[in-house]
Protein backbone atom coordinates (compact mmCIF):
# COMPACT_ATOMS: atom_id res chain seq x y z
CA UNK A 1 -36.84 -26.47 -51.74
CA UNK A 2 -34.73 -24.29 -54.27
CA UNK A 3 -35.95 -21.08 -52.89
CA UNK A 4 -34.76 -22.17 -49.33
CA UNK A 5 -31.16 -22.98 -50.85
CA UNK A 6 -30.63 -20.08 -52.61
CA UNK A 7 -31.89 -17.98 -49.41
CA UNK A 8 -29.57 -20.20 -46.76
CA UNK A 9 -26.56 -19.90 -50.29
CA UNK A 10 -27.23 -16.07 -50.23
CA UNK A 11 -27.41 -15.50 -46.75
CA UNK A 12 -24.04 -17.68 -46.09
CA UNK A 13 -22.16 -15.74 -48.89
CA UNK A 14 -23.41 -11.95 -47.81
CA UNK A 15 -24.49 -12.18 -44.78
CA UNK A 16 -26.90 -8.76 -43.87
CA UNK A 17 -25.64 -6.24 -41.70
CA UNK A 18 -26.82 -5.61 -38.27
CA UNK A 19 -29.37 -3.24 -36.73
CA UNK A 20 -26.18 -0.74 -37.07
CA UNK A 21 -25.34 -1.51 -40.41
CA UNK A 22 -22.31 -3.59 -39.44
CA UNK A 23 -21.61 -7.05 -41.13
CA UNK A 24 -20.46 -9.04 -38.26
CA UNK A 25 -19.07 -11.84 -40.24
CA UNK A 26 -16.02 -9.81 -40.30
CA UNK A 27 -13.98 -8.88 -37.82
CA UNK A 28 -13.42 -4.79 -37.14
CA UNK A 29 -10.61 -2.91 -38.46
CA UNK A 30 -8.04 -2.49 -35.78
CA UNK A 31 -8.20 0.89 -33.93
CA UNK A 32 -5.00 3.29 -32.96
CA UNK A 33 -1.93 1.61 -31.45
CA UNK A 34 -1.90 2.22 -27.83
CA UNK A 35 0.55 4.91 -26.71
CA UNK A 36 2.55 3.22 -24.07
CA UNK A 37 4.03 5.92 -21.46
CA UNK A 38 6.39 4.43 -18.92
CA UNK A 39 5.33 6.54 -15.01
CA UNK A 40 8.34 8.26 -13.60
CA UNK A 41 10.20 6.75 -11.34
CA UNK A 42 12.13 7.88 -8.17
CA UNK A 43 15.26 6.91 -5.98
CA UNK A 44 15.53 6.82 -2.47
CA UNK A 45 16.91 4.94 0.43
CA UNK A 46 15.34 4.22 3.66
CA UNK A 47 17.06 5.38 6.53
CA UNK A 48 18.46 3.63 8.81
CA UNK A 49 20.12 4.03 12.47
CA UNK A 50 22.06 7.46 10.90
CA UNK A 51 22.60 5.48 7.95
CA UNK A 52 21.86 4.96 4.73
CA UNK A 53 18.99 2.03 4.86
CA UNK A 54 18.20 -0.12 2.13
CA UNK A 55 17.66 0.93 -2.15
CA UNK A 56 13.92 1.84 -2.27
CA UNK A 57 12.77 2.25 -6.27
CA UNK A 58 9.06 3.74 -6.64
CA UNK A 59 6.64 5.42 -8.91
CA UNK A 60 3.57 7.28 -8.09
CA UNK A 61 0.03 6.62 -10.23
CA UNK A 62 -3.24 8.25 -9.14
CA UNK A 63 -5.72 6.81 -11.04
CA UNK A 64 -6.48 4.66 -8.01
CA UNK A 65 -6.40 5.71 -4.32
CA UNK A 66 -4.41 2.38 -3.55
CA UNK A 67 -0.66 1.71 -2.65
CA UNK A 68 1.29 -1.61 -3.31
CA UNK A 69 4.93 -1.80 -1.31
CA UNK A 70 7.20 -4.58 -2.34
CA UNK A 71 10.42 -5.21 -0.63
CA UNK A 72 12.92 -8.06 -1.68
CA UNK A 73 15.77 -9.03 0.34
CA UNK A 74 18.33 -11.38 -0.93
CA UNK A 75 18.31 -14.82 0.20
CA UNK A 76 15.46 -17.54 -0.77
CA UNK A 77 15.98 -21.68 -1.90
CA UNK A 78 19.14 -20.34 -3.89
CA UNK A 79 21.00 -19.86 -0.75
CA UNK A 80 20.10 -22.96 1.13
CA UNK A 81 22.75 -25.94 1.41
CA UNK A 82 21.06 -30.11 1.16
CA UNK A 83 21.01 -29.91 4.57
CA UNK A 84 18.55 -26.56 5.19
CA UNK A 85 16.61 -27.19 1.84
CA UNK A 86 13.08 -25.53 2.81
CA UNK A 87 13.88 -23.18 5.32
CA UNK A 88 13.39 -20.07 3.13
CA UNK A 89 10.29 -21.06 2.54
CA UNK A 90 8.80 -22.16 5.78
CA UNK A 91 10.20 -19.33 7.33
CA UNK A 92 8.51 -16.59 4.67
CA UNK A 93 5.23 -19.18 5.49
CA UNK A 94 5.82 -18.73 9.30
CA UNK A 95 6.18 -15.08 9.04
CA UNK A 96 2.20 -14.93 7.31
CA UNK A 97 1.22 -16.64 10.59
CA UNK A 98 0.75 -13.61 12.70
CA UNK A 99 2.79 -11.40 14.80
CA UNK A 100 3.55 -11.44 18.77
CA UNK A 101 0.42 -9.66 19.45
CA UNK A 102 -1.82 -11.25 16.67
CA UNK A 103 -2.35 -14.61 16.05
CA UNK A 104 -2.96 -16.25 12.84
CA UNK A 105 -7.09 -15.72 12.16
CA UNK A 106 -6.88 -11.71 14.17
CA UNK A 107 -3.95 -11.52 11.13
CA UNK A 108 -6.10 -12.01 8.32
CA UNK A 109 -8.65 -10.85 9.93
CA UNK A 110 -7.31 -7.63 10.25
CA UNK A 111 -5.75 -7.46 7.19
CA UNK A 112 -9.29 -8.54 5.27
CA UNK A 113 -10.94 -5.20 7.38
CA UNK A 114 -8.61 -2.68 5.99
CA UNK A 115 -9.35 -4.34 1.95
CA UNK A 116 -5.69 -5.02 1.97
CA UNK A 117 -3.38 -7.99 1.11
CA UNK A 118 0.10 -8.62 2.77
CA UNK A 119 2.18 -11.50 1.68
CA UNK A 120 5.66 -13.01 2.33
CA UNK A 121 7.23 -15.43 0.23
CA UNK A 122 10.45 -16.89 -0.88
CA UNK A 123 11.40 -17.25 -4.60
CA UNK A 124 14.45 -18.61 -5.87
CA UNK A 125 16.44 -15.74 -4.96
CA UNK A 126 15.02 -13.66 -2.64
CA UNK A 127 12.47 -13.16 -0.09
CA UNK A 128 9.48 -10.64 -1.31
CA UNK A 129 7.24 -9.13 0.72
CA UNK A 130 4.44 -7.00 -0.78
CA UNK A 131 1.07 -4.67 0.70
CA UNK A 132 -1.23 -3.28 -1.62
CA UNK A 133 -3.81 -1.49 0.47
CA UNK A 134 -6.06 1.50 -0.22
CA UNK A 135 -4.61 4.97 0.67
CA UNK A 136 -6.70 5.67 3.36
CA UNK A 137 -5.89 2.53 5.71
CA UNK A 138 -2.03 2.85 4.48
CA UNK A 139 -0.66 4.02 7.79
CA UNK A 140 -2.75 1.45 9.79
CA UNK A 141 -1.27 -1.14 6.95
CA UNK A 142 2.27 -0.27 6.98
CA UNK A 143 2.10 -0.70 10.55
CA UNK A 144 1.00 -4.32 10.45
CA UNK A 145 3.40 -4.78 7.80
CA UNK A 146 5.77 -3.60 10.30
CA UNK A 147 4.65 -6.27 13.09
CA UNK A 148 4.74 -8.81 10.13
CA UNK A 149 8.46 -8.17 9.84
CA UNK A 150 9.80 -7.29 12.98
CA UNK A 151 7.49 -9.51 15.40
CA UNK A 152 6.83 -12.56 13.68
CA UNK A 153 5.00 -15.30 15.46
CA UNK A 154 7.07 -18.31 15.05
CA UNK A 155 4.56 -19.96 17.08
CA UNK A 156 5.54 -24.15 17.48
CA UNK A 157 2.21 -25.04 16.70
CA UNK A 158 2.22 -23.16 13.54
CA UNK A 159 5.72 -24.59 13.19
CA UNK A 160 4.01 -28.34 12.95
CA UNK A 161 1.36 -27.54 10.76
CA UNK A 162 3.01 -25.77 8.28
CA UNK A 163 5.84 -29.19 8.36
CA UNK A 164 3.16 -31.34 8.17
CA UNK A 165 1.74 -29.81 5.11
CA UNK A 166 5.07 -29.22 3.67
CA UNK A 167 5.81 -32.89 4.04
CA UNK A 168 2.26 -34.23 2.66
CA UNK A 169 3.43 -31.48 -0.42
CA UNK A 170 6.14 -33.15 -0.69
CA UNK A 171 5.08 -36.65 -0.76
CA UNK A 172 2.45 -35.70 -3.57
CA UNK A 173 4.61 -33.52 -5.70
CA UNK A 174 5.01 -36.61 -7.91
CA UNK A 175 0.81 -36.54 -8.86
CA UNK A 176 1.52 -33.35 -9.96
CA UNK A 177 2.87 -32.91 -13.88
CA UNK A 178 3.46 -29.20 -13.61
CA UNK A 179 5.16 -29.88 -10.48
CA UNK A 180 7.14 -32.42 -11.61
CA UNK A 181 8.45 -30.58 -15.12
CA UNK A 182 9.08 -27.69 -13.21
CA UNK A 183 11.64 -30.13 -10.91
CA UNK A 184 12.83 -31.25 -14.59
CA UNK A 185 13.21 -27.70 -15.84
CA UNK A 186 15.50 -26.34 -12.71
CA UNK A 187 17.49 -29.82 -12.99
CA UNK A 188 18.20 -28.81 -16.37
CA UNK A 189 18.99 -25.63 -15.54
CA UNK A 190 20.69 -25.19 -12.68
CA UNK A 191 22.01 -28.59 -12.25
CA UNK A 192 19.94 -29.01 -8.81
């Protein structure tokens, strides 16, 4: 019995290294900082009718054959009075709907086939709209991101449904205690 506690005493005190002569009891030394390099960014604007469109900020990384466009507009819940509290948001929910020549399912649908995701959505203060899709199905991509934006659906029937949910979201928010501190959190806040 002493021989075993000295062993299991010995063992737990210096442990032995590893096949590689490493004593994993400790953790490894920390390697070089990281050199942090911040990509180059460029300025444009898109045009628009003759005239100068919209601020477009950009940087260009080829590591990976992929492209991500985001473009924020200002508006979103910020903007909305008691009586149009919501709108913002089921409109950037109607727009992910489809377009006048594709319905809801031939939207993701087609979206899925070229690997790509396109979202719209409304934050506090704006309305974002992103597409990351690979390189090679970017023209195809922009030009569903195009329908997206200039030929939403706004189909009734998606209309309901998305009202529906919005109002069972609503009527649950409560059971929810993120939910609910975040409602806490912009009360205290903002004052809403």
């Amino acid at each position: 019995g002493t021989a075993a506690a000295e062993r299991a005493g010995a063992s737990a005190a210096s442990p032995a290294p590893d096949s590689r002569g490493q004593d994993r009891s400790l953790p490894p030394p920390a390697g070089p900082r990281p050199v942090f390099r911040s990509p180059e960014l460029w300025h444009d604007r898109l045009a628009r009718g003759g005239g100068a469109g919209p601020a477009v900020l950009g940087t260009h990384r080829t590591r990976v054959p992929m492209t991500t466009i985001g473009l924020a507009v200002p508006g979103g819940r910020v903007l909305e009075d008691m009586r149009h509290l919501g709108v913002a948001t089921l409109t950037a929910e109607l727009m992910n709907e489809g377009t006048r020549e594709l319905a809801t399912t031939e939207l993701t649908d087609t979206i899925d086939r070229l690997g790509a995701t396109l979202e719209v959505r409304a934050d506090d203060d704006e309305i974002v709209v992103s597409l990351t899709t690979l390189d090679e199905h970017l023209p195809r991509a922009v030009a569903l991101l195009g329908s997206v934006l200039l030929e939403p659906r706004f189909a009734p029937e998606d209309f309901e449904r998305l009202r529906l949910q919005r109002l069972a979201a609503i009527d649950s928010r409560p059971d929810h205690a993120r939910l609910t501190a975040h409602d806490a959190w912009r009360r205290l806040m903002r004052g809403e």
